[in-house]
N, C-alpha and C. Protein backbone atom coordinates (compact mmCIF):
# COMPACT_ATOMS: atom_id res chain seq x y z
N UNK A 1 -106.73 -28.83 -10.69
CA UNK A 1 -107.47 -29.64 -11.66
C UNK A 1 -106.76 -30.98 -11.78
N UNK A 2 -107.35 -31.85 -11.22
CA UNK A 2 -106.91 -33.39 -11.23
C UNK A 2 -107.04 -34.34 -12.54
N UNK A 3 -108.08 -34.03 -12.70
CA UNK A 3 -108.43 -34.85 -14.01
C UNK A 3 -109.09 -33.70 -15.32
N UNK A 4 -108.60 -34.35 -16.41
CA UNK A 4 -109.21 -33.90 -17.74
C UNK A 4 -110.29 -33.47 -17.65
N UNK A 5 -111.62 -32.07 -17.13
CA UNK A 5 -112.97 -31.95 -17.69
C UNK A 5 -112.94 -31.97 -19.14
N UNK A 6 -113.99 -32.74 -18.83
CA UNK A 6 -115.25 -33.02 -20.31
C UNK A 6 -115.53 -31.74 -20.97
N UNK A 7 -116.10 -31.23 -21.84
CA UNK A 7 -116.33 -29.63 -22.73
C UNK A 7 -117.34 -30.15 -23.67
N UNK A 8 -118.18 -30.13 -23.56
CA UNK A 8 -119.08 -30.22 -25.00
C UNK A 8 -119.32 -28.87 -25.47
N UNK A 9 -119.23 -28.91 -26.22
CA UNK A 9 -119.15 -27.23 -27.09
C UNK A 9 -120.35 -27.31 -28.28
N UNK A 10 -121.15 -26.34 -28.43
CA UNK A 10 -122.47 -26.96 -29.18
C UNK A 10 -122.62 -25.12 -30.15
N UNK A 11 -122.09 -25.27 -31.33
CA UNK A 11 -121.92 -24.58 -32.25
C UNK A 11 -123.28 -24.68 -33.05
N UNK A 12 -124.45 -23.83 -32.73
CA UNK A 12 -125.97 -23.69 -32.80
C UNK A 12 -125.63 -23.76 -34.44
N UNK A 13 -127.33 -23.80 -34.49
CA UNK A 13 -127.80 -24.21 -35.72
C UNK A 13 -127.00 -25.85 -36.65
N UNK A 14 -126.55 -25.21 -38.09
CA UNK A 14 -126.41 -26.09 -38.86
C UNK A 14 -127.42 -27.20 -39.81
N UNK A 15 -126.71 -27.25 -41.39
CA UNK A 15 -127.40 -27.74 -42.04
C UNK A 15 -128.65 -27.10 -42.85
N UNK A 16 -129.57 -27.24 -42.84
CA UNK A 16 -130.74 -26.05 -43.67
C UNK A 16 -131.07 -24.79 -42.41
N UNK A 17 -130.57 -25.15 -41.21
CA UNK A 17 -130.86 -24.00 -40.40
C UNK A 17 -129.55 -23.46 -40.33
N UNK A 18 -130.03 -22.07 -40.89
CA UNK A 18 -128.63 -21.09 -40.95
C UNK A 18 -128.68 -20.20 -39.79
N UNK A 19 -129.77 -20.35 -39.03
CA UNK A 19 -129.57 -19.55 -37.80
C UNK A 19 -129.68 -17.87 -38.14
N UNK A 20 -129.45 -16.92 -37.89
CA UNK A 20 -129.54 -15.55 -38.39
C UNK A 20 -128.13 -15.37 -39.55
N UNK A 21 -128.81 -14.69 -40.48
CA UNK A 21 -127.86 -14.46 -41.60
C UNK A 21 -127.48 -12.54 -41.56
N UNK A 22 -126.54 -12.14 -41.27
CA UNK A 22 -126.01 -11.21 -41.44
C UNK A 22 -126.16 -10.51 -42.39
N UNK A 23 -125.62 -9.08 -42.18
CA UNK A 23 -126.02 -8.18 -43.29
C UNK A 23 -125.32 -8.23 -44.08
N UNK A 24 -123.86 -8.69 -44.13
CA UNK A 24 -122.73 -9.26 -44.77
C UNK A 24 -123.41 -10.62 -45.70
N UNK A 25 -124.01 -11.07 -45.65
CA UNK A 25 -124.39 -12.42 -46.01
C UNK A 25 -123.89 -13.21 -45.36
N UNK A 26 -123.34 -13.46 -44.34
CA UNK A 26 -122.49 -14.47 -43.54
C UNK A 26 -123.62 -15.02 -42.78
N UNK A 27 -123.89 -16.70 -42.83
CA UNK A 27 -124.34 -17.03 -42.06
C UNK A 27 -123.76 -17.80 -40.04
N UNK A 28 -124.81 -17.54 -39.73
CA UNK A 28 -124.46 -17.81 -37.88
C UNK A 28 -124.04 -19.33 -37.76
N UNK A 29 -124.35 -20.14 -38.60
CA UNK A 29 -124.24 -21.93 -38.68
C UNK A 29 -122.66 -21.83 -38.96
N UNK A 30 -121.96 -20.46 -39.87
CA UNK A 30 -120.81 -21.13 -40.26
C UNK A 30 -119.96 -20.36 -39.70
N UNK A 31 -119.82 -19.00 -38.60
CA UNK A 31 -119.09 -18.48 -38.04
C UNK A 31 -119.20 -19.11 -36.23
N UNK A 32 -119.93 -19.48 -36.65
CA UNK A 32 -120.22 -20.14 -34.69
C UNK A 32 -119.43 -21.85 -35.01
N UNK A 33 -119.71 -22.58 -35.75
CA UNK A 33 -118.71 -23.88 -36.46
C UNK A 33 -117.00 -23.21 -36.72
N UNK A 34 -117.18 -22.28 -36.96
CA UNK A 34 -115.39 -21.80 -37.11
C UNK A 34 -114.94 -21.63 -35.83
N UNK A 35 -116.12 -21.03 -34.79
CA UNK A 35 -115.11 -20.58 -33.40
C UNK A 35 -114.65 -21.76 -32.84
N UNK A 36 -116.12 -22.99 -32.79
CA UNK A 36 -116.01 -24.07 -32.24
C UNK A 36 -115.09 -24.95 -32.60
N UNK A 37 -114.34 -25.21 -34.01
CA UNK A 37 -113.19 -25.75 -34.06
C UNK A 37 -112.08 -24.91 -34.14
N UNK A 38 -111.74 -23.55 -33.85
CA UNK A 38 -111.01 -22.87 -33.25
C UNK A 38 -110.88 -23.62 -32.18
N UNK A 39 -111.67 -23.25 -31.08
CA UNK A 39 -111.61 -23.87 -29.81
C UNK A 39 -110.32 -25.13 -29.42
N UNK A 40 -110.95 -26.04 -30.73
CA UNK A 40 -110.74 -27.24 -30.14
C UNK A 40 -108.65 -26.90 -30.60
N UNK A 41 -108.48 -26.46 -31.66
CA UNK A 41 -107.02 -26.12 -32.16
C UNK A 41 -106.25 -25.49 -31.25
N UNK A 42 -107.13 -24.47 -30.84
CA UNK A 42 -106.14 -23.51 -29.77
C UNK A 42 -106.03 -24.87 -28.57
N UNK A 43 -107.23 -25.54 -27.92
CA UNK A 43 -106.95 -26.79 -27.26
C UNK A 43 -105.68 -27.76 -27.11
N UNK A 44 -105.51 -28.34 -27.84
CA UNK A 44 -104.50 -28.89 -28.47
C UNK A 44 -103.15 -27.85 -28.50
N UNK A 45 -103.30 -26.76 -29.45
CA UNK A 45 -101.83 -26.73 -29.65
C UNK A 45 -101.17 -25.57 -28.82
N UNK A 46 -102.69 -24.98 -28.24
CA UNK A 46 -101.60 -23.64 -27.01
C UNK A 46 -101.83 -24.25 -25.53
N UNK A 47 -103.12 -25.24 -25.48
CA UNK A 47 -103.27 -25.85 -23.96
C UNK A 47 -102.94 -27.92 -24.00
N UNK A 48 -102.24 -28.10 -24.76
CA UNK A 48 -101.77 -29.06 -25.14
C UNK A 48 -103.05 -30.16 -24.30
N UNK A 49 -103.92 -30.07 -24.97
CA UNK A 49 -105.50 -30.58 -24.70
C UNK A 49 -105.59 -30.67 -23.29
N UNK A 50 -105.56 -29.95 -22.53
CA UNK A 50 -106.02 -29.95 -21.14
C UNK A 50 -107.17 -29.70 -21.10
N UNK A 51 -108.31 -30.19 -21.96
CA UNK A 51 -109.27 -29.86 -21.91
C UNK A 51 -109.68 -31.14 -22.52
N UNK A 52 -110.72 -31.90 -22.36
CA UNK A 52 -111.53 -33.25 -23.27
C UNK A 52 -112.80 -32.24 -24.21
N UNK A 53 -112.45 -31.86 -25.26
CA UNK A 53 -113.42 -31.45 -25.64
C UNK A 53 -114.06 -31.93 -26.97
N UNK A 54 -115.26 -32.32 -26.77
CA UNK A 54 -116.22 -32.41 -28.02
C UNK A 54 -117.25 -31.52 -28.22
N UNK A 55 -117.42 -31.45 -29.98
CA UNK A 55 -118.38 -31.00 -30.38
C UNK A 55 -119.52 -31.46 -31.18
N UNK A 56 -120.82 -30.70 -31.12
CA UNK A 56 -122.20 -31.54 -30.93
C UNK A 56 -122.20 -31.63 -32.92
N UNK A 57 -121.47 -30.66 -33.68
CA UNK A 57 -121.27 -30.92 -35.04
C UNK A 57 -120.07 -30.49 -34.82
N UNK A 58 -119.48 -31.09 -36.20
CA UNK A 58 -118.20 -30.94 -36.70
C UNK A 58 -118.24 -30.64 -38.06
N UNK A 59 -119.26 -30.41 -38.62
CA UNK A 59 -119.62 -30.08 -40.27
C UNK A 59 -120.95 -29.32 -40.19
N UNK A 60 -121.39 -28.68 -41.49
CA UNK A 60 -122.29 -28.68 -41.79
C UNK A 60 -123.60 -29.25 -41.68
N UNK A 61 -124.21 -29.57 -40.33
CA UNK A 61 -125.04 -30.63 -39.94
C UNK A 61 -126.11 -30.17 -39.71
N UNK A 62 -127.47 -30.63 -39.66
CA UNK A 62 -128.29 -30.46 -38.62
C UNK A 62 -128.16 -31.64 -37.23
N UNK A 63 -128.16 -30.99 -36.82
CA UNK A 63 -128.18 -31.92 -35.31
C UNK A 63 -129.52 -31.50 -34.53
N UNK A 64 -130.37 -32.16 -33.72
CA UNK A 64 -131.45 -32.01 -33.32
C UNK A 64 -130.99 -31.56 -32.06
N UNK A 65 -132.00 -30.68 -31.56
CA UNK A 65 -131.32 -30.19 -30.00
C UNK A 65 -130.98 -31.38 -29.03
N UNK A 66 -132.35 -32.26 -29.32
CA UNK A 66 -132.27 -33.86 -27.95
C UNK A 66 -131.26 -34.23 -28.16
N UNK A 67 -130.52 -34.14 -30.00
CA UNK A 67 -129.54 -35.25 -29.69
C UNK A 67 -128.10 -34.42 -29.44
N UNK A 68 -128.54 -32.93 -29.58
CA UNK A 68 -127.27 -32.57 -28.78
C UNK A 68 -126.97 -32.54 -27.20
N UNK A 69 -128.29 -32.43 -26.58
CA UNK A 69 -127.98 -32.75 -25.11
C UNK A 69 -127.89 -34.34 -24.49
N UNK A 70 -128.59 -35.23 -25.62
CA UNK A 70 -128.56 -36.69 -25.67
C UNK A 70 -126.58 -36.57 -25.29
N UNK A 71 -125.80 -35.96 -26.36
CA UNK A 71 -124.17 -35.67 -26.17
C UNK A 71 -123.90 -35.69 -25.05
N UNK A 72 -124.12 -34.60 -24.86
CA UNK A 72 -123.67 -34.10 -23.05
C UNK A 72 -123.92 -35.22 -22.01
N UNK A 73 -124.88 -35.80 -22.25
CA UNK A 73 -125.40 -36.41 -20.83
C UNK A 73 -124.68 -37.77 -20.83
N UNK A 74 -124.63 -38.72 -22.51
CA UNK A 74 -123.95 -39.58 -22.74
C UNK A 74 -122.22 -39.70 -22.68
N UNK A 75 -121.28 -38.46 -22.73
CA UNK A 75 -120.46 -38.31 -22.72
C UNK A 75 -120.12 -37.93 -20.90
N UNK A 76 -121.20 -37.52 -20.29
CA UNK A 76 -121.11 -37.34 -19.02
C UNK A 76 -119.86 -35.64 -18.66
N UNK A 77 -120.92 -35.25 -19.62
CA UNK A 77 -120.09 -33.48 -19.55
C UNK A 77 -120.08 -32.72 -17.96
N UNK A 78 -118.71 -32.33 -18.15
CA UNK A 78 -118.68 -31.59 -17.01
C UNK A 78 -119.41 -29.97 -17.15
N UNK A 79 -119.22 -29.61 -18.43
CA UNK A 79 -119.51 -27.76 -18.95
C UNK A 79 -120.31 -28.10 -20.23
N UNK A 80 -121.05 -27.62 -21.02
CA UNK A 80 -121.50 -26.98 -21.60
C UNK A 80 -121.76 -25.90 -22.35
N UNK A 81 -121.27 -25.90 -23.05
CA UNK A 81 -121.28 -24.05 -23.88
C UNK A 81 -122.00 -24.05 -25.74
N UNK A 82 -123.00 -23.55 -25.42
CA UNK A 82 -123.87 -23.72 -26.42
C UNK A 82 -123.36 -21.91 -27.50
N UNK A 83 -122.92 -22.15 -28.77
CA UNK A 83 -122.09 -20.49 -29.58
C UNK A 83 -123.11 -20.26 -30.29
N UNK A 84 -123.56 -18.95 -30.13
CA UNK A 84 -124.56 -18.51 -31.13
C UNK A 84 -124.33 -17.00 -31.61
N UNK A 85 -124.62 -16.24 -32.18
CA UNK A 85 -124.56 -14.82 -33.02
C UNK A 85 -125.96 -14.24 -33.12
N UNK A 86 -126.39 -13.22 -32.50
CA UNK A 86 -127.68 -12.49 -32.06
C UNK A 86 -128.08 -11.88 -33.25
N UNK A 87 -129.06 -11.37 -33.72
CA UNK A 87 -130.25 -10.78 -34.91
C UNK A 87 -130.92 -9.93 -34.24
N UNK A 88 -131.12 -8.76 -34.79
CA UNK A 88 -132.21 -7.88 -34.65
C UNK A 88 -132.96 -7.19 -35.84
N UNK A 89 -134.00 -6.40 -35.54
CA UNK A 89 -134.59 -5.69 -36.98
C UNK A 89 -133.73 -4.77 -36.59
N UNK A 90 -133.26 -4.14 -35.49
CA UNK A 90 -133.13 -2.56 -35.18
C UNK A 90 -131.47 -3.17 -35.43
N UNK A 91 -130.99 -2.41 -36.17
CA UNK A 91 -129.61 -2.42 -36.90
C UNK A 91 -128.59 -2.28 -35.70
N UNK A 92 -128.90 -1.02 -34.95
CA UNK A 92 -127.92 -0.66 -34.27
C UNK A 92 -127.69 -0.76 -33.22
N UNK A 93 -128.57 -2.53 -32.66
CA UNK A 93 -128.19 -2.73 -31.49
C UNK A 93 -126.68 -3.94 -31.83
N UNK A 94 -126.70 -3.96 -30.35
CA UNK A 94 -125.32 -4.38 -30.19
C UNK A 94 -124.69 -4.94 -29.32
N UNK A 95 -123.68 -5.76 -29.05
CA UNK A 95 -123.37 -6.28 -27.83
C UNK A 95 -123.73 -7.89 -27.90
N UNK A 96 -122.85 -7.94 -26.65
CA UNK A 96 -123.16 -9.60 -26.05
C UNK A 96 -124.04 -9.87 -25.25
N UNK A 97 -124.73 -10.90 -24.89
CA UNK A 97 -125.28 -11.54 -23.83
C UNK A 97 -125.05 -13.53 -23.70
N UNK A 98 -125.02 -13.56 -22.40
CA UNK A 98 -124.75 -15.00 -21.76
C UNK A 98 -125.70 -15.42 -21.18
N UNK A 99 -126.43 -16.40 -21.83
CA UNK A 99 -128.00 -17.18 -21.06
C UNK A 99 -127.52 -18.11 -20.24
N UNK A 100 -128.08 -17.86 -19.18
CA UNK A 100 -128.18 -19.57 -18.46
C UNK A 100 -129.65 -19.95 -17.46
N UNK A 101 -129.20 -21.11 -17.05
CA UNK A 101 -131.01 -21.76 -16.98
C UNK A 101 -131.00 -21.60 -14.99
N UNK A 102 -131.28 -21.30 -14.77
CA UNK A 102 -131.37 -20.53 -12.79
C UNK A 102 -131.52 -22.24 -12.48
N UNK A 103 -131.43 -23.58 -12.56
CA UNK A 103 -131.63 -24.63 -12.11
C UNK A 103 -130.28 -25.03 -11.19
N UNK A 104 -129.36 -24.51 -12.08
CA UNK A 104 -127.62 -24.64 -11.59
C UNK A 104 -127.65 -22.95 -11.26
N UNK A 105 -127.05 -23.01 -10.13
CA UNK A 105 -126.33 -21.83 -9.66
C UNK A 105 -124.47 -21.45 -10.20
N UNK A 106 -123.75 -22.91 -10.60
CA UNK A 106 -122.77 -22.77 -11.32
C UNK A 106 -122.97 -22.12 -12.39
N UNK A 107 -124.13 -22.73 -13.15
CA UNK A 107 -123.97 -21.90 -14.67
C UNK A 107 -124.36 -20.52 -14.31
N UNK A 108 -124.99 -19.73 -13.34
CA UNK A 108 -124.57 -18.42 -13.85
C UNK A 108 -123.13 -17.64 -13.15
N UNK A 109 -122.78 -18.82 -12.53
CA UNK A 109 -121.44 -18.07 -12.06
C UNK A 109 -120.82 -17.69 -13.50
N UNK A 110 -120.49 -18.85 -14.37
CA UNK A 110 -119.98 -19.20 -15.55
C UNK A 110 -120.59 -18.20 -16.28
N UNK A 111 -121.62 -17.86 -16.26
CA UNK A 111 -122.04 -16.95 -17.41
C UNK A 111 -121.99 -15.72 -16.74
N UNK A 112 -121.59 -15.70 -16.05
CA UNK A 112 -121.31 -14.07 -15.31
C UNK A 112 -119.99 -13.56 -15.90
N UNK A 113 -118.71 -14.97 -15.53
CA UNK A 113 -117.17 -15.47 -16.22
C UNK A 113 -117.31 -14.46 -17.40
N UNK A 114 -117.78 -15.38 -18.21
CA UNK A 114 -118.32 -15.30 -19.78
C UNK A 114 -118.21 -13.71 -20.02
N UNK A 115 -119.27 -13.35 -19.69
CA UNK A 115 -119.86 -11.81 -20.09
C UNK A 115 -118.68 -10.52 -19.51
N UNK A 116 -118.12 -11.02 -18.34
CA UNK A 116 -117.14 -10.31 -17.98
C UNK A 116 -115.77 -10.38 -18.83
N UNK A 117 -115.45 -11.35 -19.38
CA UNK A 117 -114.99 -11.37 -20.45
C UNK A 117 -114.59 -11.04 -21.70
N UNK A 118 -116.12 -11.12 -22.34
CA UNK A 118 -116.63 -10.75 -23.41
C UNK A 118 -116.36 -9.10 -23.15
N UNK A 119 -116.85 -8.68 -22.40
CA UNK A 119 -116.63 -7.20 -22.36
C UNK A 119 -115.82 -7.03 -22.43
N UNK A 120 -114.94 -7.01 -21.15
CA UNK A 120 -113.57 -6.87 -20.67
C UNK A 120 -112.49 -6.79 -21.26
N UNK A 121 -112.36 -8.12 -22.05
CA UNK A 121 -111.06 -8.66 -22.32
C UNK A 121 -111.22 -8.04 -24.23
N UNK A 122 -112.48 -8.46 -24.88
CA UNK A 122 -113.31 -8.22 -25.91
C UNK A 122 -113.40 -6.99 -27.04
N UNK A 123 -113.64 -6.13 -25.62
CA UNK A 123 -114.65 -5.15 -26.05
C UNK A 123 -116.02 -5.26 -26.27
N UNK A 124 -116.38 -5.83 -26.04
CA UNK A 124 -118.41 -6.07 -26.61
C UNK A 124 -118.93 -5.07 -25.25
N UNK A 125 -119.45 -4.79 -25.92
CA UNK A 125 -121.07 -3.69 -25.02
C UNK A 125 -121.82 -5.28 -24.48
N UNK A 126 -122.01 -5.35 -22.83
CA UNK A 126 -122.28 -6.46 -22.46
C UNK A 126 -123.58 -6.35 -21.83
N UNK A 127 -124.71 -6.90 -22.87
CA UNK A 127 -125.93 -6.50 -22.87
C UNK A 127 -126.66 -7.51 -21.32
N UNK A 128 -125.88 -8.32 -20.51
CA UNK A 128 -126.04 -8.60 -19.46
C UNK A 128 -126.04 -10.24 -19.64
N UNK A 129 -126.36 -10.92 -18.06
CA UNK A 129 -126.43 -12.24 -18.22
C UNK A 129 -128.08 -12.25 -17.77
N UNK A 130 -128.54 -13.15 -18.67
CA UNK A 130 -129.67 -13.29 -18.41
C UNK A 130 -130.21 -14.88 -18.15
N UNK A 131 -131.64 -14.95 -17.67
CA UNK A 131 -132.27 -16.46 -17.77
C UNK A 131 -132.77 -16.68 -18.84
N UNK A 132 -132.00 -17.70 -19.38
CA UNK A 132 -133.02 -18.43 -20.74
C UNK A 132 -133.69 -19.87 -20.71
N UNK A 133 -134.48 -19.20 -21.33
CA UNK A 133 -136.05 -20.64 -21.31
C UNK A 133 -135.10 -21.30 -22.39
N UNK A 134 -133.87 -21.98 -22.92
CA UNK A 134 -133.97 -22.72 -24.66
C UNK A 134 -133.63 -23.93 -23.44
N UNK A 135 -134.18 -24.52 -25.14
CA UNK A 135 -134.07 -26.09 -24.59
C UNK A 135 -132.37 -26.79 -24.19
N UNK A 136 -131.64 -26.23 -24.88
CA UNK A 136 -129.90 -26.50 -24.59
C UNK A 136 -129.83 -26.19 -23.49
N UNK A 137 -130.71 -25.53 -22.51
CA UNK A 137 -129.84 -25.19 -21.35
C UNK A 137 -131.14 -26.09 -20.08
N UNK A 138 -132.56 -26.33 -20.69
CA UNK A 138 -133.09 -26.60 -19.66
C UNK A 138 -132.72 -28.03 -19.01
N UNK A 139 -132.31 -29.10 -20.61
CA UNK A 139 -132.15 -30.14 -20.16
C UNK A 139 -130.17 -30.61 -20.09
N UNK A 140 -129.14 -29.54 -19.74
CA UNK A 140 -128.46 -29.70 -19.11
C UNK A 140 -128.29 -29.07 -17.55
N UNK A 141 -129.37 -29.11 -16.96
CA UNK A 141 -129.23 -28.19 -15.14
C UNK A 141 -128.25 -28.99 -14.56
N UNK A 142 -127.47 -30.45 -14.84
CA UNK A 142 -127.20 -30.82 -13.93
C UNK A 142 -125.63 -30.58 -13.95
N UNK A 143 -125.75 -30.07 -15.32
CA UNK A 143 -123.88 -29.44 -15.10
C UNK A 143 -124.35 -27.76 -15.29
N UNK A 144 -123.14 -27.16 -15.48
CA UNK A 144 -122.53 -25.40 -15.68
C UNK A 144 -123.15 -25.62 -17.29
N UNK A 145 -124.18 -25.00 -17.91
CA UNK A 145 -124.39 -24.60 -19.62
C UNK A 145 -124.52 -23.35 -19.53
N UNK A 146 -123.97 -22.70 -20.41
CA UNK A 146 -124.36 -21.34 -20.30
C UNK A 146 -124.74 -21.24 -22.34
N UNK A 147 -125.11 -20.34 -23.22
CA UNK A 147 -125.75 -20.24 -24.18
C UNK A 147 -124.83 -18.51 -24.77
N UNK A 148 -124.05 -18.77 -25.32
CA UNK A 148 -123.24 -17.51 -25.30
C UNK A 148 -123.63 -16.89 -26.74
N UNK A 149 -124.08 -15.31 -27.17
CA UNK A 149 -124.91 -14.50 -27.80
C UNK A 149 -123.85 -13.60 -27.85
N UNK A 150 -123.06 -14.07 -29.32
CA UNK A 150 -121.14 -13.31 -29.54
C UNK A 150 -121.64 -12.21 -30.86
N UNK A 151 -122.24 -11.16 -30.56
CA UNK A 151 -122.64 -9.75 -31.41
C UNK A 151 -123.87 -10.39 -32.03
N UNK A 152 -123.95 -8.87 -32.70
CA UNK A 152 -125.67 -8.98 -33.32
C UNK A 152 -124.58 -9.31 -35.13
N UNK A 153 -125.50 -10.25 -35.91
CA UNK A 153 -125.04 -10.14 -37.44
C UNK A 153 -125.96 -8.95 -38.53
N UNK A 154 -126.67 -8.35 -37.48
CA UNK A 154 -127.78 -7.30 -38.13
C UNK A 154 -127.17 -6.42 -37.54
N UNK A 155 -126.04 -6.35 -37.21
CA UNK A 155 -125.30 -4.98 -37.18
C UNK A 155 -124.21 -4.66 -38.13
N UNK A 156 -123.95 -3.93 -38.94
CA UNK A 156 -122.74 -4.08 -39.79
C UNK A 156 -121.17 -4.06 -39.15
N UNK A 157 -121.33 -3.63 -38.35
CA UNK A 157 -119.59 -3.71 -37.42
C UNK A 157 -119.67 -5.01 -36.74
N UNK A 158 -120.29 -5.52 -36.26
CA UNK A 158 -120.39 -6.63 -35.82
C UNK A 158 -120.07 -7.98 -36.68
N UNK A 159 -121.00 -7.92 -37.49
CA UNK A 159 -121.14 -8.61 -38.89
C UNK A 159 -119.84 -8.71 -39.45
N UNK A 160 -119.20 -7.70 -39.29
CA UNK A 160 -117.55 -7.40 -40.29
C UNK A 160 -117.08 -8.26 -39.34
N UNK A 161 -117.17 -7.84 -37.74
CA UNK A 161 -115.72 -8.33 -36.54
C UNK A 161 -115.75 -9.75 -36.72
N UNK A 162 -117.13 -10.21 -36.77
CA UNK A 162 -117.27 -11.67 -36.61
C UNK A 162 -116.71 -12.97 -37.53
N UNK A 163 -116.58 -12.09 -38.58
CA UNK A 163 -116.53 -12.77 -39.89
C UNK A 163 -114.33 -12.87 -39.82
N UNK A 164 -113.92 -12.11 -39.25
CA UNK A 164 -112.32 -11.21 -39.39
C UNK A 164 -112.21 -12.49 -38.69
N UNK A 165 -110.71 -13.45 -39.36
CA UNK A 165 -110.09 -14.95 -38.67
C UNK A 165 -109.63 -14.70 -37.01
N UNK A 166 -108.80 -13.21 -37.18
CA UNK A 166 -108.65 -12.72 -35.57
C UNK A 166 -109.61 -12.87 -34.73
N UNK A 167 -110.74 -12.16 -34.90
CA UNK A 167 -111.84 -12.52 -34.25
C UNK A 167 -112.37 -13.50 -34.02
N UNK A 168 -112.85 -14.08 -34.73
CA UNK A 168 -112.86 -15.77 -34.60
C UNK A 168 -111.65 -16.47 -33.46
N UNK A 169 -111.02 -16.06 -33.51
CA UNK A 169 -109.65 -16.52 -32.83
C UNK A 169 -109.60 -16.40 -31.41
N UNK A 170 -110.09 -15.03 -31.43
CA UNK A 170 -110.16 -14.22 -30.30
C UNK A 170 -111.72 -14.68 -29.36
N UNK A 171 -112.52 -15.07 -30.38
CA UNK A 171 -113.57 -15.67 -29.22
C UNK A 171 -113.14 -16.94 -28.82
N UNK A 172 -112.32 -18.28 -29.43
CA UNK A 172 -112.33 -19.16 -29.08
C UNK A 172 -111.08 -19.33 -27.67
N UNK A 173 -110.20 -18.83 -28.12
CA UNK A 173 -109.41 -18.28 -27.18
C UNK A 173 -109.82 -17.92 -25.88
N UNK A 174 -110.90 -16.91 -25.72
CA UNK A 174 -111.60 -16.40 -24.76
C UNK A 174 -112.41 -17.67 -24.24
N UNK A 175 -112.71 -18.18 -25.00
CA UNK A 175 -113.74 -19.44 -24.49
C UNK A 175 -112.89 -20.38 -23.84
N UNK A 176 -112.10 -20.47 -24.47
CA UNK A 176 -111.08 -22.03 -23.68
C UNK A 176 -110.47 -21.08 -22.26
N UNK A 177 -110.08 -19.89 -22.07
CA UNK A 177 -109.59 -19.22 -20.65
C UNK A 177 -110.53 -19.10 -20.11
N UNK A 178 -111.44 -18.74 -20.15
CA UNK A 178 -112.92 -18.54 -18.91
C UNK A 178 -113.06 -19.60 -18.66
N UNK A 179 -113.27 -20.87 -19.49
CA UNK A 179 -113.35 -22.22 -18.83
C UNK A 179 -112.65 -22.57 -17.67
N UNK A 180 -111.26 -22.95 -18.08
CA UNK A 180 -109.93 -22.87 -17.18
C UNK A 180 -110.16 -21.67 -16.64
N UNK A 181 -110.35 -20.77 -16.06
CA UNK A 181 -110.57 -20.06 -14.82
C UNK A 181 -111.14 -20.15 -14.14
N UNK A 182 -112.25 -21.11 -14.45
CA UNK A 182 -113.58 -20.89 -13.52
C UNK A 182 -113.53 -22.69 -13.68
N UNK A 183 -112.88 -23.36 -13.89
CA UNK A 183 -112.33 -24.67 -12.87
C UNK A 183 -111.10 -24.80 -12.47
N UNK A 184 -110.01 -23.28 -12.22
CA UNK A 184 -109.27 -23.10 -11.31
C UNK A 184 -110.02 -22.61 -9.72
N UNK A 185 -111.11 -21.78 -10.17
CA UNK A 185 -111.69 -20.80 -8.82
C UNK A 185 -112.55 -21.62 -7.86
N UNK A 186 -113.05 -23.24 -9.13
CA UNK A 186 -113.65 -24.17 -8.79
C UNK A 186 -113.37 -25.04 -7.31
């Protein structure tokens, strides 16, 4: 790795969109904003910023999707990683999944990374990598985005893990090493 990659990191929802609210009452706007400036801390102080990373909020925001990929494209991102927390009616599903858009063949390497990960390293039941139609991923094809789906909050164990500072810790952590692995393998 020669030079600093770019990271836009895009911590979904925010602002009047709370995104799925847990059975805990915890909303997805404010545990997906905790991992994402996790991220950037562990950045800094365990990878002494070997990473350029921005994020599409840094507060409580709404941010419009255009103008979060408006980010990416203006900042001239190398990766993409859009954090979100999954909902169901049926309580007792469970697990992760990693979207990406079939336009880039990188991003599903990356989201293959991801999910192997997530399981692996995790523990999450890894409900697979799949193709997603969202707009975060259609209008970045020209880099690696992948759309990462970190437990259901309509599960109560989930709901608890997500909310626990370790955990939190433990996904951002995970997020900044799959990166750096997969622009070492690069």
């Amino acid at each position: 790795m020669n030079q600093r990659k770019l990271i836009v990191i895009d911590p979904g929802h925010g602002g009047i969109d709370s995104g799925a609210i847990g059975v805990n009452d915890v909303l997805e706007k404010t545990i997906v904003l905790d991992i994402a400036k996790e991220v950037l801390r562990l950045n800094r102080d365990l990878y002494k910023d070997t990473l350029d990373i921005y994020l599409t909020r840094y507060s409580d925001t709404l941010i419009s999707l255009g103008q979060r990929m408006k980010l990416a494209k203006v900042l001239r991102a190398d990766f993409f990683v859009s954090i979100h927390c999954n909902n169901a009616s049926r309580r007792e599903a469970h697990g992760i999944e990693v979207y990406f858009d079939g336009a880039n063949k990188r991003s599903k390497q990356l989201a293959v990374l991801f999910a192997f990960g997530l399981s692996d390293k995790l523990g999450f039941k890894n409900r697979g990598v799949k193709y997603g139609n969202f707009q975060v991923l259609r209008q970045t094809t020209d880099i690696p985005s992948v759309l990462l789906e970190l437990g259901f909050l309509s599960n109560s164990e989930e709901a608890a893990h997500n909310t626990n500072a370790a955990s939190i810790s433990g996904f951002a952590l995970l997020i900044l090493e799959t990166l750096l692995e997969f622009l070492r393998d690069d």
